[in-house]
Protein backbone atom coordinates (compact mmCIF):
# COMPACT_ATOMS: atom_id res chain seq x y z
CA UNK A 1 -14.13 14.66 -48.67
CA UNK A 2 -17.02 12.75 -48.82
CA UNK A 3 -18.40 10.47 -45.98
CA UNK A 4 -18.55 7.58 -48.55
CA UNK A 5 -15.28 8.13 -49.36
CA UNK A 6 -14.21 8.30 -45.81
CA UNK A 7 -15.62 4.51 -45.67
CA UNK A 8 -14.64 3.08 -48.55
CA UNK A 9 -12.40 0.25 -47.91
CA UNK A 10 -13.54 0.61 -44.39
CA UNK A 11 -15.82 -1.93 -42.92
CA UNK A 12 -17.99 -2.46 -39.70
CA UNK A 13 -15.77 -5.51 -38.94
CA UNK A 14 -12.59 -3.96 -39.41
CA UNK A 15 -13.73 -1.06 -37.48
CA UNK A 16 -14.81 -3.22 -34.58
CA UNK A 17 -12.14 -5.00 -34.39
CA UNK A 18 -9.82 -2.11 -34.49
CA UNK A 19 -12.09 -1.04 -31.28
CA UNK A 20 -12.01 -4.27 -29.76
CA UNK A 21 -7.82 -4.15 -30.27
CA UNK A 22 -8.03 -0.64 -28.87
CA UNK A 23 -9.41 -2.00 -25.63
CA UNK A 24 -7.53 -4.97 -24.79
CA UNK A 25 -4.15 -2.50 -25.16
CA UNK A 26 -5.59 -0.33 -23.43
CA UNK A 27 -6.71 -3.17 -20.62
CA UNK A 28 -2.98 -5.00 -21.11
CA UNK A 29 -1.87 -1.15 -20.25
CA UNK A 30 -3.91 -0.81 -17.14
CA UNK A 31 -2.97 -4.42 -15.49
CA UNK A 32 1.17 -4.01 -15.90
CA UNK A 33 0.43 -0.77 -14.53
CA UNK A 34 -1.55 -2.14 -11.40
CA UNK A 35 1.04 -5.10 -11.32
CA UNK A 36 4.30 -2.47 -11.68
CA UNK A 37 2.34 -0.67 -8.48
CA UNK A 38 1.75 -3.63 -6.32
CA UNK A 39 5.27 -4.83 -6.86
CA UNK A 40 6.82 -1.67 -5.83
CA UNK A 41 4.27 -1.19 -2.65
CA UNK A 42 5.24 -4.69 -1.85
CA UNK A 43 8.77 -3.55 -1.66
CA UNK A 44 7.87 -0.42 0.21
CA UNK A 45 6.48 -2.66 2.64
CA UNK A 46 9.69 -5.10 2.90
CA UNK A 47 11.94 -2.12 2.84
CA UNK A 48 9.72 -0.53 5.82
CA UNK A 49 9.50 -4.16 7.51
CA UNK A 50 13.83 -4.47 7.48
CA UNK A 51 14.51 -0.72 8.65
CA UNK A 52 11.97 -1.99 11.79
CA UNK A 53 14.18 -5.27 12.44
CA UNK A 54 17.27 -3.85 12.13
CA UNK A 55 17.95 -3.62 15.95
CA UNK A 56 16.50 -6.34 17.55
CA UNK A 57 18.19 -5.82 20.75
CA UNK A 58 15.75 -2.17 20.40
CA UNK A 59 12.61 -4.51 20.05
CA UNK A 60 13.30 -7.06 22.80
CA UNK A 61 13.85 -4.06 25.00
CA UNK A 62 10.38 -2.11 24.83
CA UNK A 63 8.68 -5.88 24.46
CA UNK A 64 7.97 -4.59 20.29
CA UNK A 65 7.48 -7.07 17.92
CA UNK A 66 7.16 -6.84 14.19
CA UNK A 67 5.10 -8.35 11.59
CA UNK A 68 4.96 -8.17 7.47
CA UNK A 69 1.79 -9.29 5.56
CA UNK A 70 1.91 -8.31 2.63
CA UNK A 71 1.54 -4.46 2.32
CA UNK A 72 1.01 -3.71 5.73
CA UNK A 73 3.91 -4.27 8.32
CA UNK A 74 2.86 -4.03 11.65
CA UNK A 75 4.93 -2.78 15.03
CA UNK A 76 3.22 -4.16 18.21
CA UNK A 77 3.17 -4.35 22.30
CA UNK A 78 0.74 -5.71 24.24
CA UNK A 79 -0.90 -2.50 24.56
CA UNK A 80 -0.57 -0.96 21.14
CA UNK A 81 -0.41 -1.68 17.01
CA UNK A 82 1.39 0.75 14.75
CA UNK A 83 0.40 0.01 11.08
CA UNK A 84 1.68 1.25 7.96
CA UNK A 85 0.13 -0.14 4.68
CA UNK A 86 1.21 0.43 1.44
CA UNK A 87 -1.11 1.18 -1.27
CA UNK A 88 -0.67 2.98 -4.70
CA UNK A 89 2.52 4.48 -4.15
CA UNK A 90 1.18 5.91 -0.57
CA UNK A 91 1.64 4.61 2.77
CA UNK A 92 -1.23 4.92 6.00
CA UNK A 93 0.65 4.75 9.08
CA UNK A 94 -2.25 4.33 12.20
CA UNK A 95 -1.94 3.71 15.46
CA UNK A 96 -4.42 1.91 17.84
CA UNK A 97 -4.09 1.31 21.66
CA UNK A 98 -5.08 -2.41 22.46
CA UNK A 99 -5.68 -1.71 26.45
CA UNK A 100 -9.53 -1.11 25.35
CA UNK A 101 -10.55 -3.68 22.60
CA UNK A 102 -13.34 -5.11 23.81
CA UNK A 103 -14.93 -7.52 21.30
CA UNK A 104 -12.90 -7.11 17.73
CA UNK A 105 -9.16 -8.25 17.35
CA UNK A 106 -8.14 -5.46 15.86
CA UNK A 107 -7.57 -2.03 17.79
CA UNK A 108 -9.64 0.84 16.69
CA UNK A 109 -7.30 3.68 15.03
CA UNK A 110 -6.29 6.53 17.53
CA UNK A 111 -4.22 8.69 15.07
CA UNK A 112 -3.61 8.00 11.28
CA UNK A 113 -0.96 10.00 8.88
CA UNK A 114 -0.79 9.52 4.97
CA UNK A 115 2.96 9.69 3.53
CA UNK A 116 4.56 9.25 0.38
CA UNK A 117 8.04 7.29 1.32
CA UNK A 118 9.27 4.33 3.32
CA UNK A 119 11.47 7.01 5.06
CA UNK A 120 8.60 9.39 5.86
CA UNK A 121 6.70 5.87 6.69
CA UNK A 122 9.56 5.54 9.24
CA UNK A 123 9.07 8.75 10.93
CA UNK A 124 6.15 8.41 11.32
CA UNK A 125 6.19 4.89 12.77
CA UNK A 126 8.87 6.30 15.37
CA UNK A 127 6.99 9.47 16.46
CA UNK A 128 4.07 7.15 17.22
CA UNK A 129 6.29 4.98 18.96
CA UNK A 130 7.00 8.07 20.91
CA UNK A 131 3.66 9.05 22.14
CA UNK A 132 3.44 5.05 23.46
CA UNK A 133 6.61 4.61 25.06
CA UNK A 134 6.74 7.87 27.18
């Protein structure tokens, strides 16, 4: 076949706008798929944040509280922060020891652990708890 009959009844429009389509399904593809994986770390992150307040009578009693922003929850004394955050389907649990912080807010990470569930995220978060509260 030849290339001129591959074309005919093709034009430069039509096949730039067929591109152009290509794209933005391609680009409508890619955002539901970001927004499908920010809803479900979002609900990693609740689901992490109500296994953690579950006992509160637990928290009072090693001085822990809890906090949830978003896709990080965060587990904390006056001398340490556990953090897990939740991020494409993948959770970073750290833990940094606030005894030292000298001019930032935030504790610098001692240990850090990548997991791929809200249960390992729990483990994780305990075993931490663990090496703190010996």
């Amino acid at each position: 076949m030849s290339s001129s009959a591959v074309t005919a009844g093709f034009s430069l429009r039509q096949a730039f706008e067929a591109e152009q389509a290509r794209r933005e399904s391609e680009r409508r593809a890619r955002d539901e798929a970001e927004r499908r994986q920010q809803q479900e770390d979002l609900a990693r992150a609740e689901e992490l944040y109500d296994a953690l307040v579950a006992d509160p009578a637990f928290l009072h009693a090693h001085k822990l509280t809890v906090d949830w922003r978003r896709y990080s929850v965060h587990l904390e004394s006056s001398d340490f922060r556990i953090r897990a955050y939740f991020e494409a389907g993948q959770a970073t649990v750290t833990v940094g020891d606030k005894r030292h912080v000298a001019v930032s807010s935030s504790p610098a990470p001692l240990k850090s652990e990548e997991v791929g569930s809200v249960a390992d995220a729990l483990a994780v978060v305990a075993r931490f708890l663990a090496d703190e509260i010996q």
